[in-house]
N, C-alpha and C. Protein backbone atom coordinates (compact mmCIF):
# COMPACT_ATOMS: atom_id res chain seq x y z
N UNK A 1 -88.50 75.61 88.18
CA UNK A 1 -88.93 76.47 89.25
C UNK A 1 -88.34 77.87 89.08
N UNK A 2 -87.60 77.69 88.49
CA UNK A 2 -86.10 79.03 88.07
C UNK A 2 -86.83 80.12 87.44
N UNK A 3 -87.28 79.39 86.06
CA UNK A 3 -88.12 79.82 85.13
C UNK A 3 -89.39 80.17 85.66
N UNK A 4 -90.21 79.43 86.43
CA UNK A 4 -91.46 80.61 87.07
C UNK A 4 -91.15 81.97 87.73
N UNK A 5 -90.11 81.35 88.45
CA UNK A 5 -90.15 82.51 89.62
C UNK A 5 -89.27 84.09 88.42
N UNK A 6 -88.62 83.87 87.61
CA UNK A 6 -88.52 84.71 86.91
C UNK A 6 -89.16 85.23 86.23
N UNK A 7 -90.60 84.60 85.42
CA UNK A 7 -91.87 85.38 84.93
C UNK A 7 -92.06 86.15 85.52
N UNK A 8 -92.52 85.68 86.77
CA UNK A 8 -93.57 86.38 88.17
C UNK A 8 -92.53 87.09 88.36
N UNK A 9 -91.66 87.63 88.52
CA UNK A 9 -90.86 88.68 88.90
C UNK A 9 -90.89 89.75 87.28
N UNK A 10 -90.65 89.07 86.48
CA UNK A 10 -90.65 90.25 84.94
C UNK A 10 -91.92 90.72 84.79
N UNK A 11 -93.08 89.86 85.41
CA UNK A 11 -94.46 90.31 85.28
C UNK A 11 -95.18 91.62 86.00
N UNK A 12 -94.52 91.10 87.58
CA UNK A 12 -94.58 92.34 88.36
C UNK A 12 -93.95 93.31 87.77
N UNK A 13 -92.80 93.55 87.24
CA UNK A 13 -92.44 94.71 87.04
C UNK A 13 -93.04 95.38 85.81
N UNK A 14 -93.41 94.49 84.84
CA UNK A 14 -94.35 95.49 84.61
C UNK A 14 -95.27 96.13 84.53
N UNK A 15 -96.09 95.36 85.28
CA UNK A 15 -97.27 95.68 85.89
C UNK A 15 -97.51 97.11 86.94
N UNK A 16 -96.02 97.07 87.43
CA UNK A 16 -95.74 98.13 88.54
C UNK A 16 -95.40 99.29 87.35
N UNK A 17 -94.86 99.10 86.32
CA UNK A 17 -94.10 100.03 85.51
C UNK A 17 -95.11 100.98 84.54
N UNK A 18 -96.35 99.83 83.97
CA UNK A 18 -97.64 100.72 83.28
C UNK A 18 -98.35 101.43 84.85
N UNK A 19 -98.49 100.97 85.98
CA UNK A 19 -99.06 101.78 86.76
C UNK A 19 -98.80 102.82 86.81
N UNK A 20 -97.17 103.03 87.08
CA UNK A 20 -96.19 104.11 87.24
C UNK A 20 -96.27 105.40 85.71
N UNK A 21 -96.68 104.88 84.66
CA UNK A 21 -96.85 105.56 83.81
C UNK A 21 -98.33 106.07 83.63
N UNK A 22 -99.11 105.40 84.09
CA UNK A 22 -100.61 106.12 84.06
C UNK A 22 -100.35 106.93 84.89
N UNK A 23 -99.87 106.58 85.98
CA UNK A 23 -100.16 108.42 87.01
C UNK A 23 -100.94 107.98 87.98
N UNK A 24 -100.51 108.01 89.74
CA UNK A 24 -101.39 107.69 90.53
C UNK A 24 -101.93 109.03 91.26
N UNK A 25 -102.83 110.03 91.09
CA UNK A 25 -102.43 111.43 91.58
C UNK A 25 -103.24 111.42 93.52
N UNK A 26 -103.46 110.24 93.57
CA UNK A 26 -104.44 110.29 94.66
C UNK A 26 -103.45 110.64 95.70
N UNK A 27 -104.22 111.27 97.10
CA UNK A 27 -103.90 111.80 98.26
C UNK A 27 -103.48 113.14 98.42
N UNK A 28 -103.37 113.07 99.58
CA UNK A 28 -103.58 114.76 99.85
C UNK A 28 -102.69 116.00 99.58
N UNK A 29 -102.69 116.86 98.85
CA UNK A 29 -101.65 117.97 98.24
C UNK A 29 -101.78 119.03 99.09
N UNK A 30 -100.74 119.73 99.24
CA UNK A 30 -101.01 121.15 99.62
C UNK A 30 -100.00 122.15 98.96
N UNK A 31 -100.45 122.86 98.48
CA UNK A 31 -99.76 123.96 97.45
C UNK A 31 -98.53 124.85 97.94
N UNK A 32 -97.60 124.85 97.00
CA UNK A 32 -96.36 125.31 97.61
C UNK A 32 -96.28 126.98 96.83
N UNK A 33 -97.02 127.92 97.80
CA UNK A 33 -97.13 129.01 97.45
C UNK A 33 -95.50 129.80 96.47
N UNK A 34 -94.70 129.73 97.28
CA UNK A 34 -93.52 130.41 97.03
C UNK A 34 -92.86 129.86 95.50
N UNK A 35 -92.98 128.54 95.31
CA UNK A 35 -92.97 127.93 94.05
C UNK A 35 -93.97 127.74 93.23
N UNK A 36 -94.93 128.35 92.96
CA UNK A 36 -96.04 128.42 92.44
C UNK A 36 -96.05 130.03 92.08
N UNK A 37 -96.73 129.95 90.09
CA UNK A 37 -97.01 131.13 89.39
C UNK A 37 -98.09 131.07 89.40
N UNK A 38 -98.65 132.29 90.49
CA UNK A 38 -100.29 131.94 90.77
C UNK A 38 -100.90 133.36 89.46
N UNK A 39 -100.00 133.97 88.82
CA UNK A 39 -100.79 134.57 87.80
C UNK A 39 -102.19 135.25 88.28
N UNK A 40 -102.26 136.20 89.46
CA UNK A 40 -103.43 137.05 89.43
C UNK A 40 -104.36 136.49 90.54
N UNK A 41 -104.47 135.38 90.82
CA UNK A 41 -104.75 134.21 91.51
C UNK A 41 -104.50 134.71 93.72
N UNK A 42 -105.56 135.16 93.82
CA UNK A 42 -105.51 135.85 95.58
C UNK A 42 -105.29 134.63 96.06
N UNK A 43 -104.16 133.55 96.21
CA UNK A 43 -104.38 132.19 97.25
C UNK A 43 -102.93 132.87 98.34
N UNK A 44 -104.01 132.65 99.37
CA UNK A 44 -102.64 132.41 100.63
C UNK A 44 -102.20 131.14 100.88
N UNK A 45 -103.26 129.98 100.75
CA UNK A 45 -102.77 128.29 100.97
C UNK A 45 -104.47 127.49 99.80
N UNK A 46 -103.89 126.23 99.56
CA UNK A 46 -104.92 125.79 99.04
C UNK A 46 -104.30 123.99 99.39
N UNK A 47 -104.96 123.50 99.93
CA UNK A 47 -105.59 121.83 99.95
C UNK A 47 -105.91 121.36 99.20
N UNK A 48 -105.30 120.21 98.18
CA UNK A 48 -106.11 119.25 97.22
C UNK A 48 -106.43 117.91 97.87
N UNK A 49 -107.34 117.52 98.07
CA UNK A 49 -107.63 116.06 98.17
C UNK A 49 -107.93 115.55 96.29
N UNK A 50 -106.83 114.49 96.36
CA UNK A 50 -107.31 113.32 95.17
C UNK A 50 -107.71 112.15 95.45
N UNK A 51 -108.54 111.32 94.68
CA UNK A 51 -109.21 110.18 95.16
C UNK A 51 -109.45 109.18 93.75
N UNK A 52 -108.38 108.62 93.11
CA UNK A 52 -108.21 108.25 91.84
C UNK A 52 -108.50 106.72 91.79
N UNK A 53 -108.97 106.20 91.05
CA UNK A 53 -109.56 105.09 91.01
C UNK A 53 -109.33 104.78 89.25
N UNK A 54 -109.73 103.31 88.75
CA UNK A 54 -109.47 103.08 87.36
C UNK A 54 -110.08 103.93 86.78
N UNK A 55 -111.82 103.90 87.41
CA UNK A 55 -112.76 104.67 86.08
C UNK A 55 -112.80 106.41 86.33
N UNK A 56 -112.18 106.79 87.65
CA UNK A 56 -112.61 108.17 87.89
C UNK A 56 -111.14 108.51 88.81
N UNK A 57 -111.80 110.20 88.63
CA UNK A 57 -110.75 111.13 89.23
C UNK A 57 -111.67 112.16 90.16
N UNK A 58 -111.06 112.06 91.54
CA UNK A 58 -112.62 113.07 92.42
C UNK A 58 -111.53 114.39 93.04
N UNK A 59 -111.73 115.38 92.74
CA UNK A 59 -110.81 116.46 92.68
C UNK A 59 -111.70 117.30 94.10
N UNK A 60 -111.05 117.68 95.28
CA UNK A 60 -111.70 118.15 96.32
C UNK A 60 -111.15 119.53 96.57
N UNK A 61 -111.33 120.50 96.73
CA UNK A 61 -110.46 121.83 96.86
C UNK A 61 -110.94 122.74 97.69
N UNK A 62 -110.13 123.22 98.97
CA UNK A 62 -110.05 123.76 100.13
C UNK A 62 -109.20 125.01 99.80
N UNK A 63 -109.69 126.55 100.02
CA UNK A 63 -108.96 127.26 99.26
C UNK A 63 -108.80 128.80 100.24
N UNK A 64 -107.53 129.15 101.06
CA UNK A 64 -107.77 130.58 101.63
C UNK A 64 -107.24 131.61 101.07
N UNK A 65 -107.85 132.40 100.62
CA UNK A 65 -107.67 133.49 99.81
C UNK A 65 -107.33 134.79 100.15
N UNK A 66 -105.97 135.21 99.93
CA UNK A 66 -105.32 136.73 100.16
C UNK A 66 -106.50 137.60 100.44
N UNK A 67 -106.08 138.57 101.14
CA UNK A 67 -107.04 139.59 101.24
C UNK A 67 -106.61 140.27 100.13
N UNK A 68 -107.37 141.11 98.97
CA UNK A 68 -107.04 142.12 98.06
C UNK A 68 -106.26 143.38 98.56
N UNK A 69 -105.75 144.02 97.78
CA UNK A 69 -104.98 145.10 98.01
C UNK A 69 -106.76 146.27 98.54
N UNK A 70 -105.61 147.29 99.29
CA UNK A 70 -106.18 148.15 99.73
C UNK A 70 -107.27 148.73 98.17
N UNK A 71 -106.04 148.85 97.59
CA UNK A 71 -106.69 149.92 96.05
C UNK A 71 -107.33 149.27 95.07
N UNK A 72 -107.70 147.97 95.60
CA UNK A 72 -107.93 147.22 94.65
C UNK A 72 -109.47 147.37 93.90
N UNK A 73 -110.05 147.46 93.01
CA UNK A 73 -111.54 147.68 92.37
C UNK A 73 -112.15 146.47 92.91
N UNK A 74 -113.36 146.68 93.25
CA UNK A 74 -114.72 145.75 93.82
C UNK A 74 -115.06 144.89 92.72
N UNK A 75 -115.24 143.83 93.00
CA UNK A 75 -116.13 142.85 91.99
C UNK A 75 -114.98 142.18 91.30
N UNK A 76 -113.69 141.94 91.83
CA UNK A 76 -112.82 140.66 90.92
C UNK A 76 -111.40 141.36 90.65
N UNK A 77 -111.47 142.74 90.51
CA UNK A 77 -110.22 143.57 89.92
C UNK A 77 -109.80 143.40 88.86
N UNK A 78 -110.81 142.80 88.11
CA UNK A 78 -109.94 143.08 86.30
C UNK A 78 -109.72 141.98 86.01
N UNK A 79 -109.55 141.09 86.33
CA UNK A 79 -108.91 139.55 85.97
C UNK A 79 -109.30 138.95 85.40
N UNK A 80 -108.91 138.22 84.41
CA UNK A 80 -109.83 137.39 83.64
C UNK A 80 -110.67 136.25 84.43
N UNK A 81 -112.18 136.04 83.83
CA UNK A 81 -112.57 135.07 84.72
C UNK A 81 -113.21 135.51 86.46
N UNK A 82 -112.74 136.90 86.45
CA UNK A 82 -113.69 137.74 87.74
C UNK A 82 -113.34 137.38 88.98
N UNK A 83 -113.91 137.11 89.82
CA UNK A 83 -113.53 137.59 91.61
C UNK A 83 -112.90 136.28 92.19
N UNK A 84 -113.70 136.48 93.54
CA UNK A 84 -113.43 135.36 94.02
C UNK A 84 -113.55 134.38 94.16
N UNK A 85 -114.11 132.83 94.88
CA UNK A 85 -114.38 131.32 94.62
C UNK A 85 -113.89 130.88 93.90
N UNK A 86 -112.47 131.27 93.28
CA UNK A 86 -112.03 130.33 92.13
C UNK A 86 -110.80 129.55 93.00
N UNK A 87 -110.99 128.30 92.70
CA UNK A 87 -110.02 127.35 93.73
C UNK A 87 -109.59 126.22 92.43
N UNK A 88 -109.24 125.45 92.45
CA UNK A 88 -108.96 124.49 91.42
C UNK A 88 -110.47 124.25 90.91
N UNK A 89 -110.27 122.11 90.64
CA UNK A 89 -111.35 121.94 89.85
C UNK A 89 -111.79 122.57 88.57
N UNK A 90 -111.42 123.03 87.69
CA UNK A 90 -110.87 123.79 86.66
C UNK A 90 -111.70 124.71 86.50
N UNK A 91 -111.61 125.66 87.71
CA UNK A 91 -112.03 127.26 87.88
C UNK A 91 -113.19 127.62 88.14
N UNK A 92 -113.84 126.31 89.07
CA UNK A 92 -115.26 126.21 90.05
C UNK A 92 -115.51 126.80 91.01
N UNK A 93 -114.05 127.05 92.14
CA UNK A 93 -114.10 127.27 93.01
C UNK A 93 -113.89 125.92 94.03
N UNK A 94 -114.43 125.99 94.88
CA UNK A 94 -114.16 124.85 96.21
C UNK A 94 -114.78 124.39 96.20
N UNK A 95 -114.78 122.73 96.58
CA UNK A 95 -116.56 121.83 96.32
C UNK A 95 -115.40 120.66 95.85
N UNK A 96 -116.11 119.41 95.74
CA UNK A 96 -115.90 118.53 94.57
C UNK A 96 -115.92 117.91 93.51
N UNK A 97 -114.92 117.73 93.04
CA UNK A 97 -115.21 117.50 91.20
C UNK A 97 -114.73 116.53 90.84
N UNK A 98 -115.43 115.20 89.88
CA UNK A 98 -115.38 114.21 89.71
C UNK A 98 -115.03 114.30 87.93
N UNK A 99 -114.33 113.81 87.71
CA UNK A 99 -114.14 113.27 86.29
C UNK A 99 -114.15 112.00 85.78
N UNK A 100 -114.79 111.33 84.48
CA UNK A 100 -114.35 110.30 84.36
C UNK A 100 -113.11 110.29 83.41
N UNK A 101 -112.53 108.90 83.96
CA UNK A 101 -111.26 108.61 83.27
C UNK A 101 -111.32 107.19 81.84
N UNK A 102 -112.48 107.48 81.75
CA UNK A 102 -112.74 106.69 80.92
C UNK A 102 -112.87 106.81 79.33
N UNK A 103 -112.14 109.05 79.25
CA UNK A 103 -112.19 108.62 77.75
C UNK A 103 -113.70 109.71 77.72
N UNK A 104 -114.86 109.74 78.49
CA UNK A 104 -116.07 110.68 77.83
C UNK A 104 -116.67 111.86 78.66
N UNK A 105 -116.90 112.31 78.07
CA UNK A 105 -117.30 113.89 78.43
C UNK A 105 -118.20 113.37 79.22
N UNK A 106 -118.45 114.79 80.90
CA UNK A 106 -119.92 114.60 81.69
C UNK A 106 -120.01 116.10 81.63
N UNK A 107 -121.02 115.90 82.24
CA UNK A 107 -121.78 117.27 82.38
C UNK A 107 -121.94 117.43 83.98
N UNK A 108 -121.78 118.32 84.52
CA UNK A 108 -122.78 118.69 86.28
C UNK A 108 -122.82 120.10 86.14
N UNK A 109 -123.99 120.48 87.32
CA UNK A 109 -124.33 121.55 87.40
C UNK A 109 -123.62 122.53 88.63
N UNK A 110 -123.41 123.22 88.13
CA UNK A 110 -123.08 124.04 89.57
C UNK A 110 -123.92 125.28 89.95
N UNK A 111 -123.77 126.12 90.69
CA UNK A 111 -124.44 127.22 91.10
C UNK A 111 -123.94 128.46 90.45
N UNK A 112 -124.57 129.55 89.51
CA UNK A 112 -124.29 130.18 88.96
C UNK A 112 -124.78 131.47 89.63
N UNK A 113 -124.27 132.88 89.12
CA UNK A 113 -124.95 133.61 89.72
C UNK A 113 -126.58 133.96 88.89
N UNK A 114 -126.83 133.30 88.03
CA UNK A 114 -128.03 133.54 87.71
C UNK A 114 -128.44 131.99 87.35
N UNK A 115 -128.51 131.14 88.34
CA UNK A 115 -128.43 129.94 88.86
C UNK A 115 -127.85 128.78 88.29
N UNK A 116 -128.57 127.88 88.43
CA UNK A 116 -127.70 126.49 87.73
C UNK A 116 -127.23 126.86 86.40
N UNK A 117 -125.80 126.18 86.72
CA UNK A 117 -125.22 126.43 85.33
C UNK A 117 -124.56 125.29 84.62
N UNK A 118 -124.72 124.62 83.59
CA UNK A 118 -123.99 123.54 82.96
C UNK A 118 -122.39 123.24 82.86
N UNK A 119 -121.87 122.53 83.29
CA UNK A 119 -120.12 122.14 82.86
C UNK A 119 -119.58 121.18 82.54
N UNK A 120 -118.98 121.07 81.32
CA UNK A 120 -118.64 120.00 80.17
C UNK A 120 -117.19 119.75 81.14
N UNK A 121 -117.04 118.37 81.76
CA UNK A 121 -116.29 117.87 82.39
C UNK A 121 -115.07 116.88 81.31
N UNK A 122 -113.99 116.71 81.35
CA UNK A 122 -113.19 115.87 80.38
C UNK A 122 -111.72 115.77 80.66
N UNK A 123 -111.61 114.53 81.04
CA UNK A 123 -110.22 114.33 81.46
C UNK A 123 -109.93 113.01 80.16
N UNK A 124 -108.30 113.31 80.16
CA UNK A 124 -107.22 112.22 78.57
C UNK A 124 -106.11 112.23 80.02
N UNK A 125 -105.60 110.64 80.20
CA UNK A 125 -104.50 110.12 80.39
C UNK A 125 -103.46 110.14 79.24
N UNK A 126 -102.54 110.65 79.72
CA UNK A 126 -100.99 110.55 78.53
C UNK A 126 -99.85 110.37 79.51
N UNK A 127 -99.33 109.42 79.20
CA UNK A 127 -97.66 109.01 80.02
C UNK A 127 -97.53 109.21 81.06
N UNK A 128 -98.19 109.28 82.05
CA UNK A 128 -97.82 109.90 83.07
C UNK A 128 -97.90 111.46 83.58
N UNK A 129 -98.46 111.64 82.62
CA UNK A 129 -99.65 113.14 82.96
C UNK A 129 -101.04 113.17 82.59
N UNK A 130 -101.74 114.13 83.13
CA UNK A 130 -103.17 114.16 83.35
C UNK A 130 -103.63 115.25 82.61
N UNK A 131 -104.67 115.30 81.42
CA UNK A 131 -105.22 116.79 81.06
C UNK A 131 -106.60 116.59 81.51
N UNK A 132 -107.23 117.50 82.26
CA UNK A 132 -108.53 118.36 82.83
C UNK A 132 -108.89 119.10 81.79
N UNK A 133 -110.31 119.10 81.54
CA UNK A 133 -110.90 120.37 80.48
C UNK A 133 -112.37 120.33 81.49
N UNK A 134 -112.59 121.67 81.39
CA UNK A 134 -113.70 122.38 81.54
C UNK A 134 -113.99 123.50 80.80
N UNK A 135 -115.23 123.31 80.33
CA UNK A 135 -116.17 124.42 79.75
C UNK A 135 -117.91 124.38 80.05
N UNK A 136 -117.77 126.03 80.35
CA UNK A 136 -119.01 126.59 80.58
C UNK A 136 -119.60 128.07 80.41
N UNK A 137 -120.81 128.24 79.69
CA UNK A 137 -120.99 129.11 79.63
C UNK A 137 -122.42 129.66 80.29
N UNK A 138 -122.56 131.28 80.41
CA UNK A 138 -123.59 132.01 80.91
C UNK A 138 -123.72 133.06 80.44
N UNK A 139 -124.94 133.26 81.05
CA UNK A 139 -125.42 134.88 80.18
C UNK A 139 -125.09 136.02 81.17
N UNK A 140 -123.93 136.60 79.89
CA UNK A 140 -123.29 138.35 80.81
C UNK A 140 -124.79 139.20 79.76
N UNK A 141 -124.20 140.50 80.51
CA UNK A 141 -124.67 141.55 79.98
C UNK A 141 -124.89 142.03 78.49
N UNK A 142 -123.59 141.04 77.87
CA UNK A 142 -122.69 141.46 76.66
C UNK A 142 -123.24 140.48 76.03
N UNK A 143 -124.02 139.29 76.35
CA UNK A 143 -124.93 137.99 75.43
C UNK A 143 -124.05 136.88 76.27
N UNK A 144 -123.83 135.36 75.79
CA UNK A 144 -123.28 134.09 76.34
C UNK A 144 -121.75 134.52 76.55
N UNK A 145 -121.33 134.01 77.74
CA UNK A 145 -119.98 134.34 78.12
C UNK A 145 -119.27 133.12 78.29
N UNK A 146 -118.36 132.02 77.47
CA UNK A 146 -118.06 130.37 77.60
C UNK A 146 -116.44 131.15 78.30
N UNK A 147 -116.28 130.13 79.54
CA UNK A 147 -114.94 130.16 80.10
C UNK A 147 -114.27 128.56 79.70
N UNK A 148 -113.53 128.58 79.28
CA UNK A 148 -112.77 126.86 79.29
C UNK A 148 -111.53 127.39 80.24
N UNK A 149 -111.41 126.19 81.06
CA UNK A 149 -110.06 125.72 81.80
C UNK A 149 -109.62 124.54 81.69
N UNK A 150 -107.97 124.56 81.35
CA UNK A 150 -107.37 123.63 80.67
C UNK A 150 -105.92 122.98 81.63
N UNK A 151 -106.03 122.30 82.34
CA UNK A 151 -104.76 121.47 83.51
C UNK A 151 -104.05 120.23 82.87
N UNK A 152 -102.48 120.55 82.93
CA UNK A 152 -102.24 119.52 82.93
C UNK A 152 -101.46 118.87 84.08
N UNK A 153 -101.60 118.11 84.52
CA UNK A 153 -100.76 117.75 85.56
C UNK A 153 -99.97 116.70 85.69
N UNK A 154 -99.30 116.91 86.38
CA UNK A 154 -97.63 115.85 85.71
C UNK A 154 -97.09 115.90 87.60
N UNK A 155 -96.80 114.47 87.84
CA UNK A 155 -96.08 114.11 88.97
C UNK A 155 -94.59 113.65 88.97
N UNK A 156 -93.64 114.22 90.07
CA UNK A 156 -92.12 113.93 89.81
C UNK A 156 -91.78 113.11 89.99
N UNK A 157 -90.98 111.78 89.87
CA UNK A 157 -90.45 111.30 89.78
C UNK A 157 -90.78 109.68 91.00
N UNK A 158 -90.64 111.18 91.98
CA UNK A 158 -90.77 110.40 93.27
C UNK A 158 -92.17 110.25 93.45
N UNK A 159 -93.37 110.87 92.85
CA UNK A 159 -94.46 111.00 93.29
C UNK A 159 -94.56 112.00 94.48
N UNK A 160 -93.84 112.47 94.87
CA UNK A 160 -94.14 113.59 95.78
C UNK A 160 -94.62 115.16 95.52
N UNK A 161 -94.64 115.19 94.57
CA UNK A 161 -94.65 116.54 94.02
C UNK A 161 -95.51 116.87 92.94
N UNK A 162 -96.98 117.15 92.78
CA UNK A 162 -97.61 117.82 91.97
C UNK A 162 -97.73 118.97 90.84
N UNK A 163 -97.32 118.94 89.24
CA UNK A 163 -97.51 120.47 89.11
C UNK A 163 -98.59 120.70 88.31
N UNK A 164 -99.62 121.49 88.21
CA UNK A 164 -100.47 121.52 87.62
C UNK A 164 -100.27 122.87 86.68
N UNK A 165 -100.37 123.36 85.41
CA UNK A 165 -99.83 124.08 84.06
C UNK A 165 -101.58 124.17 84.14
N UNK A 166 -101.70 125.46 84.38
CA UNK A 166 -103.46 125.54 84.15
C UNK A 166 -103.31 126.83 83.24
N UNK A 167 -104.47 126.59 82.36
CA UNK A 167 -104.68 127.89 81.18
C UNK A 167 -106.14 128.56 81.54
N UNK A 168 -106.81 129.15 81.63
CA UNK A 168 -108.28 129.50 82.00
C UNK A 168 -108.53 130.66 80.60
N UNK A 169 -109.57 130.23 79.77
CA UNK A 169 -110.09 131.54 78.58
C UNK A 169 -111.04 132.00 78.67
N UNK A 170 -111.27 133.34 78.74
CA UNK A 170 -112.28 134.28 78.68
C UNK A 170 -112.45 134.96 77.62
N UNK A 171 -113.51 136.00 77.61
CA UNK A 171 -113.64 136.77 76.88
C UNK A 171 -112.86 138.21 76.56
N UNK A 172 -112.38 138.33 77.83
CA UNK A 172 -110.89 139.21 78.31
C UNK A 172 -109.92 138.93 78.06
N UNK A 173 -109.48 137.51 77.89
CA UNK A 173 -108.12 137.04 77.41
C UNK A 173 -107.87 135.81 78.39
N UNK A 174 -106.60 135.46 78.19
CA UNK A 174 -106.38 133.95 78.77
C UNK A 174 -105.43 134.15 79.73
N UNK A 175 -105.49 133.39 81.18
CA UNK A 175 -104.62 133.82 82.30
C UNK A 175 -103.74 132.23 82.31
N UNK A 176 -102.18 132.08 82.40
CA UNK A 176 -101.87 130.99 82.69
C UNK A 176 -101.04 131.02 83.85
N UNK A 177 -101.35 130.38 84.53
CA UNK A 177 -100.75 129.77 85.92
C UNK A 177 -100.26 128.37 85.98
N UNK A 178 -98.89 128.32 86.96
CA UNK A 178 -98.32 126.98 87.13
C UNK A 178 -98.40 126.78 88.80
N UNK A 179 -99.21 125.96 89.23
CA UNK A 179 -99.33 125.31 90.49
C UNK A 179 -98.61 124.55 91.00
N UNK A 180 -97.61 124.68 91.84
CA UNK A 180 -96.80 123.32 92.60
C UNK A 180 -97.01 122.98 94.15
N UNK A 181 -97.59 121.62 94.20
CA UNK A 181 -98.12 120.80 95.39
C UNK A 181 -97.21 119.93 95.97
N UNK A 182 -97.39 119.90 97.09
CA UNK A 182 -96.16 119.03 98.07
C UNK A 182 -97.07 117.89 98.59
N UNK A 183 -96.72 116.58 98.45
CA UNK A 183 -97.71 115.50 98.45
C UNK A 183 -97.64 115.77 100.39
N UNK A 184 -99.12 115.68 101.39
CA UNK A 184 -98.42 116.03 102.47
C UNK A 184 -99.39 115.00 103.28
């Protein structure tokens, strides 16, 4: 009886222990401005809802955005990647975004300014962190314009604490920002 009840106890643990290393990122975040390198990034507060499951990852983003400086130039101010609506979801803006965790690329459409626009969706599990890829491109002035955004996200210890290491590339150059979320 000795001997069962000690399986079932070595079993659970590790069962609890690969969970603990995949990464559970689900429930609700809210961004810890003051500890966070928002890199160019107008956020006064931002909301993550996660909703993680075996085969998928559903990324929800609620986002209020600084007012710009007085002097600031119209249409984005220079930044790589342009104005405003950019909220997580790897540089969509606000809405929800689904990934699978299964290892293969999707595609969805979003609203472009010269309308629907294609986005190569792709999330890799590693140890206990998460990498996000997005890429998409449209037609500028200048011919096809491809943006990729690149997250990794890694939870502390306790699970309380979110940081997301985001890279975003343009044709302007590459902006990197480090996001830190307070599980709330």
């Amino acid at each position: 009886m000795r001997k069962i009840m000690f399986f079932a106890v070595v079993s659970c643990l590790f069962v609890t222990a690969a969970q603990a290393q995949k990464g559970d990122f689900s429930g609700t975040w809210k961004l810890d401005t003051a500890n966070s390198k928002l890199s160019g990034m107008p956020i006064e507060s931002m909301t993550m809802t996660v909703e993680q499951s075996s085969g998928e990852l559903a990324v929800t983003t609620v986002t209020k955005r600084a007012a710009p400086p007085a002097d600031a130039p119209a249409g984005g101010g220079g930044r790589p990647g342009g104005g405003g609506g950019r909220g997580m979801g790897s540089g969509m803006g606000d809405g929800k975004t689904v990934y699978s965790l299964e290892g293969k690329e999707t595609t969805i459409e979003v609203d472009g300014p010269n309308g629907k626009m294609p986005v190569k969706l792709k999330a890799a599990r590693d140890a206990g962190s998460l990498k996000l890829s997005s890429s998409r491109s449209l037609a500028g002035p200048m011919g096809e314009i491809t943006i990729t955004t690149v997250e990794k996200w890694t939870l502390s210890a306790d699970g309380t604490k979110l940081t997301v290491e985001r890279e975003q590339s343009t044709p302007r150059g590459a902006m990197t920002s480090t996001l830190v979320f307070n599980k709330g």
